[in-house]
Protein backbone atom coordinates (compact mmCIF):
# COMPACT_ATOMS: atom_id res chain seq x y z
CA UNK A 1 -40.61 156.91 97.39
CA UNK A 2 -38.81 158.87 94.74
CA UNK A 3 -40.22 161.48 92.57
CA UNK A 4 -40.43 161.28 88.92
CA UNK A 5 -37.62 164.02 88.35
CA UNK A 6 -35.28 161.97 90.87
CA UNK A 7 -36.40 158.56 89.41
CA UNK A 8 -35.40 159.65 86.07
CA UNK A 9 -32.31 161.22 87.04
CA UNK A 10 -31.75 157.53 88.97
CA UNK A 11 -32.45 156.21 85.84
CA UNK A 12 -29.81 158.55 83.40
CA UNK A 13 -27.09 158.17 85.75
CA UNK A 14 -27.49 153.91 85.71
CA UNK A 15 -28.30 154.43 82.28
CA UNK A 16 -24.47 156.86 81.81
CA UNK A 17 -22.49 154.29 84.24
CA UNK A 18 -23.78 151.19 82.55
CA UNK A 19 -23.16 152.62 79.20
CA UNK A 20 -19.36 153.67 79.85
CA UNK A 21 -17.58 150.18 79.43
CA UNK A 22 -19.56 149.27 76.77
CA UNK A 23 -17.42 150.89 73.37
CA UNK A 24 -13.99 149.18 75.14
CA UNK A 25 -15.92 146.02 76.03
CA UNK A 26 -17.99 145.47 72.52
CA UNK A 27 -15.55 147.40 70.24
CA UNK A 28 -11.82 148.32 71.48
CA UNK A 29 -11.10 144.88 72.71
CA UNK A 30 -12.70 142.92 69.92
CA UNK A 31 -10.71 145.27 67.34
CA UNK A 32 -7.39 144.43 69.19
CA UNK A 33 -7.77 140.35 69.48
CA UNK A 34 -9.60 139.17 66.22
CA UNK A 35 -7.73 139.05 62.60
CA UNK A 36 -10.48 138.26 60.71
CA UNK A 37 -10.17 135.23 58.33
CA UNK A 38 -6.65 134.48 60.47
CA UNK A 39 -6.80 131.73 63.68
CA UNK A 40 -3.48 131.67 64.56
CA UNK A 41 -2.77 135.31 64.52
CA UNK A 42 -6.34 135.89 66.64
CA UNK A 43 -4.83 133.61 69.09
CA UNK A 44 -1.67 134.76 69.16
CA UNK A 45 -3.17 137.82 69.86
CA UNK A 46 -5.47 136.18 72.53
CA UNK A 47 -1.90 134.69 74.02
CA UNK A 48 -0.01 137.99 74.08
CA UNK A 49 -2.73 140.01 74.80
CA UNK A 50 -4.53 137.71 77.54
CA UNK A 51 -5.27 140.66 80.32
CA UNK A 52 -6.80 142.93 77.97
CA UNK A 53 -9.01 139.98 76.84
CA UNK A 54 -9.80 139.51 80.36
CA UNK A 55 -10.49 143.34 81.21
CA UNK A 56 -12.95 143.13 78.10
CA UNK A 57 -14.52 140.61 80.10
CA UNK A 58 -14.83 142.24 83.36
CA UNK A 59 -16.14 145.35 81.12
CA UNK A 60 -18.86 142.88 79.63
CA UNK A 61 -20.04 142.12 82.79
CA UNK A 62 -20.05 144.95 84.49
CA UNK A 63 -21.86 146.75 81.83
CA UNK A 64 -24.29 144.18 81.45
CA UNK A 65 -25.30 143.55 85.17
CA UNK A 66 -25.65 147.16 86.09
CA UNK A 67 -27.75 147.66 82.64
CA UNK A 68 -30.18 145.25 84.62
CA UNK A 69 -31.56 148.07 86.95
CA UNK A 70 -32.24 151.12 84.30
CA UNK A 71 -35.39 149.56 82.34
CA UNK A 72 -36.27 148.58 86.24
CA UNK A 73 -36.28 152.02 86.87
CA UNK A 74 -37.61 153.47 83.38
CA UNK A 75 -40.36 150.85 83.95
CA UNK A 76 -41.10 152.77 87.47
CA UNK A 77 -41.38 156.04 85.86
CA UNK A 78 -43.15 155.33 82.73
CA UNK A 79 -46.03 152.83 84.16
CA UNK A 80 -48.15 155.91 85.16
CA UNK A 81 -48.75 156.74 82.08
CA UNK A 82 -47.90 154.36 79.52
CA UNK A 83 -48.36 151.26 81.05
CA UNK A 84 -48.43 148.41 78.38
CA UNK A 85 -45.23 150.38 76.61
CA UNK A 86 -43.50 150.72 79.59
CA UNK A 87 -43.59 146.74 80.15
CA UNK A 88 -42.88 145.84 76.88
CA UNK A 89 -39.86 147.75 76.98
CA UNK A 90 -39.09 146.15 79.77
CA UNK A 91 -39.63 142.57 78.53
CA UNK A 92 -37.84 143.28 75.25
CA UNK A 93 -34.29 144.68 76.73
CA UNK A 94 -34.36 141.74 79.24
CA UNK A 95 -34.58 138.89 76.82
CA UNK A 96 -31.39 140.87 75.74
CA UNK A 97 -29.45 140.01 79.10
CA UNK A 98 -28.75 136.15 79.29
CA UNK A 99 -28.14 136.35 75.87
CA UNK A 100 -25.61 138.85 75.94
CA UNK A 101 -24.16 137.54 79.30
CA UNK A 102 -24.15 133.97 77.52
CA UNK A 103 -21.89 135.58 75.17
CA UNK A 104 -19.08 135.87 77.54
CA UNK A 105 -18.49 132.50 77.99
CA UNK A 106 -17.47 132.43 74.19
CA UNK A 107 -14.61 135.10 75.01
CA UNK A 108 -13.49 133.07 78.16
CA UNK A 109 -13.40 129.66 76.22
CA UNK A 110 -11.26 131.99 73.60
CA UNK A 111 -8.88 132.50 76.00
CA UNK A 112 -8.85 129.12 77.49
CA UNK A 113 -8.31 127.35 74.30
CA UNK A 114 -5.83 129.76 72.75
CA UNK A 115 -3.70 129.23 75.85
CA UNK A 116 -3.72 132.61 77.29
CA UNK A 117 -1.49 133.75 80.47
CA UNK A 118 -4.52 132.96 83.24
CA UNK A 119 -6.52 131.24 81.21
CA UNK A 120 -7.82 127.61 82.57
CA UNK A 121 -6.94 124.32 81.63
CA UNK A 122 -9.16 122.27 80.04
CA UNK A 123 -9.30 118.40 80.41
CA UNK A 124 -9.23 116.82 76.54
CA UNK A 125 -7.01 120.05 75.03
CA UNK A 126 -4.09 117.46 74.65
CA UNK A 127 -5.64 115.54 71.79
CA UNK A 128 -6.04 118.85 69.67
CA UNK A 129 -2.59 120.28 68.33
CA UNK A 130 -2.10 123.69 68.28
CA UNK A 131 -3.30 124.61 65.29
CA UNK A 132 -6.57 122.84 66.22
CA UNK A 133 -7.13 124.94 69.34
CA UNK A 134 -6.20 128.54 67.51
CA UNK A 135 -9.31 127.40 65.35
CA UNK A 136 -11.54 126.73 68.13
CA UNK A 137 -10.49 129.90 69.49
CA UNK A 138 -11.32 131.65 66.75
CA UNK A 139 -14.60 130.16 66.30
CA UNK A 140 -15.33 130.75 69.82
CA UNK A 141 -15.23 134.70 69.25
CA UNK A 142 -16.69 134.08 66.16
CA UNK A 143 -19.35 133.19 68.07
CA UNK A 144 -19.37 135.49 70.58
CA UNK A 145 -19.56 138.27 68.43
CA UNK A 146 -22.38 136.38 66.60
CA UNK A 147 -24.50 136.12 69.83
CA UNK A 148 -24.25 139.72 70.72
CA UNK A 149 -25.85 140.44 67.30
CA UNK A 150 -28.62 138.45 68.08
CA UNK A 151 -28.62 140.76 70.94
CA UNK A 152 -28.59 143.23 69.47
CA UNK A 153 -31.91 142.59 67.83
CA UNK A 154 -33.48 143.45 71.50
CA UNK A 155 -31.02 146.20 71.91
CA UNK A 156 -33.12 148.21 69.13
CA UNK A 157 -36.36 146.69 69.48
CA UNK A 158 -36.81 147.56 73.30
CA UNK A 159 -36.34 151.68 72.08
CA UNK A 160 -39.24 151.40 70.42
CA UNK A 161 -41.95 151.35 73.79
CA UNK A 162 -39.52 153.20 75.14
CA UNK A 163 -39.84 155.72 72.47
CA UNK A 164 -43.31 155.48 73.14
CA UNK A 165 -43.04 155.41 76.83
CA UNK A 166 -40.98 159.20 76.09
CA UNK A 167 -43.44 160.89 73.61
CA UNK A 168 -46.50 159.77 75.87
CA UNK A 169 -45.17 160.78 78.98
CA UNK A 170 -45.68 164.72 79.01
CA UNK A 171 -42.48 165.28 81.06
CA UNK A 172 -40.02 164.51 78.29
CA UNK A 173 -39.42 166.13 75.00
CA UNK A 174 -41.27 164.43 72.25
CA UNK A 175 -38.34 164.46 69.94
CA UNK A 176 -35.60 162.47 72.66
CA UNK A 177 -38.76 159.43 71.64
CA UNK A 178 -38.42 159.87 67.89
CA UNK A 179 -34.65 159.84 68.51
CA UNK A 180 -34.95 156.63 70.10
CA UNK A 181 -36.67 154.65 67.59
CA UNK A 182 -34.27 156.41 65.22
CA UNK A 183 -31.48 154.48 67.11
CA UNK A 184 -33.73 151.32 67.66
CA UNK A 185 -34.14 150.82 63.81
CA UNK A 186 -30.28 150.92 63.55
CA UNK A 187 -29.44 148.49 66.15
CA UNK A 188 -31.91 146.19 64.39
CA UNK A 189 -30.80 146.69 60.57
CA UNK A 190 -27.26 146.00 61.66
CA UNK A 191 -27.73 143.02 63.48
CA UNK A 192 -29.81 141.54 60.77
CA UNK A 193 -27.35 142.92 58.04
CA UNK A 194 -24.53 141.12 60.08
CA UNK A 195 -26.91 137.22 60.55
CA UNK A 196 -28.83 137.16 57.34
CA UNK A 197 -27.48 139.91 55.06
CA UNK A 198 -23.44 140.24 54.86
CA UNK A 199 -23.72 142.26 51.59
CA UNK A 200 -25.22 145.02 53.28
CA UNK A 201 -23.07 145.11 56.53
CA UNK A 202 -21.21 148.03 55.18
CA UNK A 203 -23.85 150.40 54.62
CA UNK A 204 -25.46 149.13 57.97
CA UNK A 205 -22.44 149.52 59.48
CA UNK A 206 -22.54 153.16 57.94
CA UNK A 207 -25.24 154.35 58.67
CA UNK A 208 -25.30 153.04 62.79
CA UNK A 209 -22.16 155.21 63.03
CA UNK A 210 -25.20 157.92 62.92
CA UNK A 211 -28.09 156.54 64.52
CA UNK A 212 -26.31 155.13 67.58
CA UNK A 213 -25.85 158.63 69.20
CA UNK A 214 -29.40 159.04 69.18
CA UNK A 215 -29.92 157.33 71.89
CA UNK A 216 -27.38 159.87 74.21
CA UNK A 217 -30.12 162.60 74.56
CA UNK A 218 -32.02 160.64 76.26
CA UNK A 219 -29.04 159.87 78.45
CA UNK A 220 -27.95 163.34 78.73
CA UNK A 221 -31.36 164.54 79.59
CA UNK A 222 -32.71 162.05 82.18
CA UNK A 223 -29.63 162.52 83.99
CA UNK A 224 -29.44 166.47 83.86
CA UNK A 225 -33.00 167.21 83.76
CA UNK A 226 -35.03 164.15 84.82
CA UNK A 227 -38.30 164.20 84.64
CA UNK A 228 -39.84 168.21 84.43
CA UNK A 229 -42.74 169.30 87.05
CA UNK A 230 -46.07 169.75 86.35
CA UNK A 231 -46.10 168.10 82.45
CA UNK A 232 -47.28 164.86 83.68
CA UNK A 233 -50.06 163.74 82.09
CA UNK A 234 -52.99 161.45 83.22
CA UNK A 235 -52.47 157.53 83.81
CA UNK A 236 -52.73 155.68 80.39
CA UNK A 237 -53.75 152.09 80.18
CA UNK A 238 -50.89 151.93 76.71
């Protein structure tokens, strides 16, 4: 069995390696193929830019199956002494997966219906016309980025046990917690801004350029530090 400092430092470096294809996956490649308020030149883009569509799918789904094992692992070290927080950080970040993983299949059917180098051919595409299919496309990563907002919602909410999980523990600095909900309450206003709220997605967007990199401490310091001797405290029932 691990120790708590190794167990968190387990959990910071799945936590780093998930983490890494993440900003090409959810922002570099979605910057590069969609023209907003454009079809055809999203998939023209989508045509002449098929393999970097695909890497952005490999980087999906590679960041979002290894993202599977950290709150596995944060649950480990956390249930000693904040055991209802610990699993309902756990239950909140995993609702998150099949919805984000869902979302891939909107960038793949992207591809496939914009007619990119690779892509597959689908059986009924001959009745639509071109112009037809760019539009699909286009709604099809419309609504892929739509699903990762929804997301996104769990993205947030799940820092906020673990937030708890960090301030309760003993063996963590107090503040990496507050920095967590911090980040938590920006992933949620953004992707709430972005479903229910449009007139507020730039100031969201604004102010999550902040509050996003408050959830690398907690990165930085499981994997550096892990978990410190001797400031564990007693077993908590929350």
């Amino acid at each position: 069995m691990l120790s708590p400092r190794r167990t968190a430092r387990l959990a910071g470096l799945l936590y780093l390696v998930s983490s890494l294809p993440a900003p090409f996956a959810l922002i570099y490649v979605p910057q590069k193929l969609f023209v907003e308020g454009n079809p055809a030149a999203t998939a023209e883009r989508l045509r002449t830019l098929a393999g970097l569509a695909r890497a952005g799918i490999a980087a999906s789904l590679a960041s979002g199956i290894l993202f599977i094992f950290v709150p596995l692992v944060l649950y480990r070290l956390f249930k000693p002494t904040s055991r209802q927080a610990a699993l309902a950080m756990l239950i909140l970040i995993t609702i998150s997966f099949p919805i984000s993983l869902h979302a891939v299949v909107h960038q793949v059917a992207a591809l496939n219906l914009a007619g990119g180098a690779g892509g597959t051919s689908l059986a009924g595409l001959t009745a639509l016309d071109q112009a037809q299919r760019d539009a699909l496309a286009y709604l099809a990563l419309r609504m892929h980025h739509n699903e990762l907002m929804v997301a996104e919602i769990f993205w947030g909410l799940w820092l906020f046990p673990f937030g708890i999980c960090v301030i309760r523990s003993g063996f963590i600095p107090r503040v990496l917690g507050v920095l967590l909900m911090v980040a938590g309450c920006g992933y949620v206003a953004d992707s709430f801004a972005e479903l229910a709220a449009p007139q507020f997605v730039a100031a969201t967007t604004r102010i999550t350029a902040i509050t996003n990199f408050c959830e690398l401490p907690i990165i930085l310091w499981l994997l550096i530090w892990g978990a410190r001797p001797g400031r564990r405290t007693a077993p908590a029932s929350s």
